[in-house]
C-alpha atoms as a PDB file:
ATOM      1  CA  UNK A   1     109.701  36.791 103.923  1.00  0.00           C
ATOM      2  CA  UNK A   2     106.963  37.667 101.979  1.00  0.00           C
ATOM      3  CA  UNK A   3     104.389  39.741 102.305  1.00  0.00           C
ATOM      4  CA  UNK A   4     100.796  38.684 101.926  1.00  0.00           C
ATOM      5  CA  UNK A   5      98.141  40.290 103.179  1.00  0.00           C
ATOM      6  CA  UNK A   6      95.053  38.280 104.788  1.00  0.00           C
ATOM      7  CA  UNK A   7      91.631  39.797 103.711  1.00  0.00           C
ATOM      8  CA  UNK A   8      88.784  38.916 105.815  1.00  0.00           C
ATOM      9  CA  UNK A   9      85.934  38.183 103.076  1.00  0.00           C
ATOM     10  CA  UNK A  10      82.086  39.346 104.161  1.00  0.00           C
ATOM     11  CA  UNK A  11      79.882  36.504 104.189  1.00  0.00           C
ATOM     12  CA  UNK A  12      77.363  36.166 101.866  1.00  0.00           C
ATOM     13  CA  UNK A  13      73.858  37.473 102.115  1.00  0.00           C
ATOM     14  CA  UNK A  14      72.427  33.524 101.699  1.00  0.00           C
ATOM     15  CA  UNK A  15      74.776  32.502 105.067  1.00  0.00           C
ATOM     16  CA  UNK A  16      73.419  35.407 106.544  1.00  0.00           C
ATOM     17  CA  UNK A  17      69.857  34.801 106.165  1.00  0.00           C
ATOM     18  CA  UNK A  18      70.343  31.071 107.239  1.00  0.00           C
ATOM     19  CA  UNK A  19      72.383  32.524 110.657  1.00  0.00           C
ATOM     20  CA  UNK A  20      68.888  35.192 111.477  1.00  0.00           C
ATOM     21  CA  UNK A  21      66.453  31.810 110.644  1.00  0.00           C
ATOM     22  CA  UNK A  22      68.685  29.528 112.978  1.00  0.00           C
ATOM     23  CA  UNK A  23      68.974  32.469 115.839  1.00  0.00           C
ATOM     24  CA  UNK A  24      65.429  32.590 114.972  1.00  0.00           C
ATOM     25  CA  UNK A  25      64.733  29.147 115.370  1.00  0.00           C
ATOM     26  CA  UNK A  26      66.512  28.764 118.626  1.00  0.00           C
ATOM     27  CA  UNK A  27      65.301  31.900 119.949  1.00  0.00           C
ATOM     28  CA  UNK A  28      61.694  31.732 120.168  1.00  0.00           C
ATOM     29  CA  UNK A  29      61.355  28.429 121.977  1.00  0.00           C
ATOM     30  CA  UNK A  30      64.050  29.651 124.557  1.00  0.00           C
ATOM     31  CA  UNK A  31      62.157  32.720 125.170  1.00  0.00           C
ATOM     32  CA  UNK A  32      59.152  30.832 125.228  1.00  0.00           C
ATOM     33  CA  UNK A  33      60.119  28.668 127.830  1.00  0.00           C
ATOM     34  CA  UNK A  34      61.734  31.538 129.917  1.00  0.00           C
ATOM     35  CA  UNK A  35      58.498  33.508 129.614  1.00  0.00           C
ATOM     36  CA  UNK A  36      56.080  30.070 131.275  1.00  0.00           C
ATOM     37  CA  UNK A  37      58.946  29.909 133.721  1.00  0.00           C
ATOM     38  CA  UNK A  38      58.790  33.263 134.808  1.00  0.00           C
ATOM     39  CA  UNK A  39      54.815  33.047 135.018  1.00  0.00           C
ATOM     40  CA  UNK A  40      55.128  29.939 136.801  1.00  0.00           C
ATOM     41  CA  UNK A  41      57.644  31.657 139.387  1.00  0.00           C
ATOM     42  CA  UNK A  42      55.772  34.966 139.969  1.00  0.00           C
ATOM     43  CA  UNK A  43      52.510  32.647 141.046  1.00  0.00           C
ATOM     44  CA  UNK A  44      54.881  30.582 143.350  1.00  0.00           C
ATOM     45  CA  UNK A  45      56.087  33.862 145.015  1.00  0.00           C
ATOM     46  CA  UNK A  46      52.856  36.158 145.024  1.00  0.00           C
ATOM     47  CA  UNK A  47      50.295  33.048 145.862  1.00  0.00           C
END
Protein backbone atom coordinates (compact mmCIF):
# COMPACT_ATOMS: atom_id res chain seq x y z
CA UNK A 1 0.00 0.00 0.00
CA UNK A 2 1.11 3.23 -0.61
CA UNK A 3 1.11 6.10 1.07
CA UNK A 4 -0.30 9.31 -0.30
CA UNK A 5 -1.31 11.93 1.52
CA UNK A 6 -4.63 13.99 0.55
CA UNK A 7 -4.09 17.83 0.91
CA UNK A 8 -7.12 19.84 1.16
CA UNK A 9 -6.26 22.95 -1.23
CA UNK A 10 -7.75 26.63 0.04
CA UNK A 11 -9.96 28.00 -2.44
CA UNK A 12 -9.11 30.81 -4.24
CA UNK A 13 -9.76 34.38 -3.31
CA UNK A 14 -11.95 34.85 -6.89
CA UNK A 15 -14.39 31.64 -5.61
CA UNK A 16 -14.48 33.31 -2.50
CA UNK A 17 -15.64 36.60 -3.50
CA UNK A 18 -18.28 34.99 -5.89
CA UNK A 19 -19.56 32.66 -2.60
CA UNK A 20 -19.95 36.43 -0.22
CA UNK A 21 -21.84 38.08 -3.65
CA UNK A 22 -24.15 34.90 -4.01
CA UNK A 23 -24.79 34.71 0.05
CA UNK A 24 -25.18 38.28 -0.63
CA UNK A 25 -27.51 38.00 -3.27
CA UNK A 26 -29.71 35.50 -1.58
CA UNK A 27 -29.52 37.13 1.64
CA UNK A 28 -30.94 40.44 1.34
CA UNK A 29 -34.20 39.54 -0.35
CA UNK A 30 -34.73 36.73 2.33
CA UNK A 31 -34.23 39.13 5.04
CA UNK A 32 -36.23 41.49 3.29
CA UNK A 33 -39.10 39.47 3.09
CA UNK A 34 -38.73 38.19 6.75
CA UNK A 35 -38.51 41.79 7.93
CA UNK A 36 -42.39 42.86 5.88
CA UNK A 37 -43.49 39.57 7.37
CA UNK A 38 -42.65 40.30 10.72
CA UNK A 39 -44.21 43.96 10.35
CA UNK A 40 -47.13 42.50 8.85
CA UNK A 41 -47.47 39.97 11.93
CA UNK A 42 -46.81 42.43 14.82
CA UNK A 43 -49.92 44.69 13.28
CA UNK A 44 -52.06 41.44 13.10
CA UNK A 45 -51.27 40.74 16.82
CA UNK A 46 -51.13 44.35 18.45
CA UNK A 47 -54.23 45.81 16.18
Amino acid sequence: MSEQTQRSEEPSSSSKVLVILFWGYVSLPLAWGVYETSKGVVALFTG
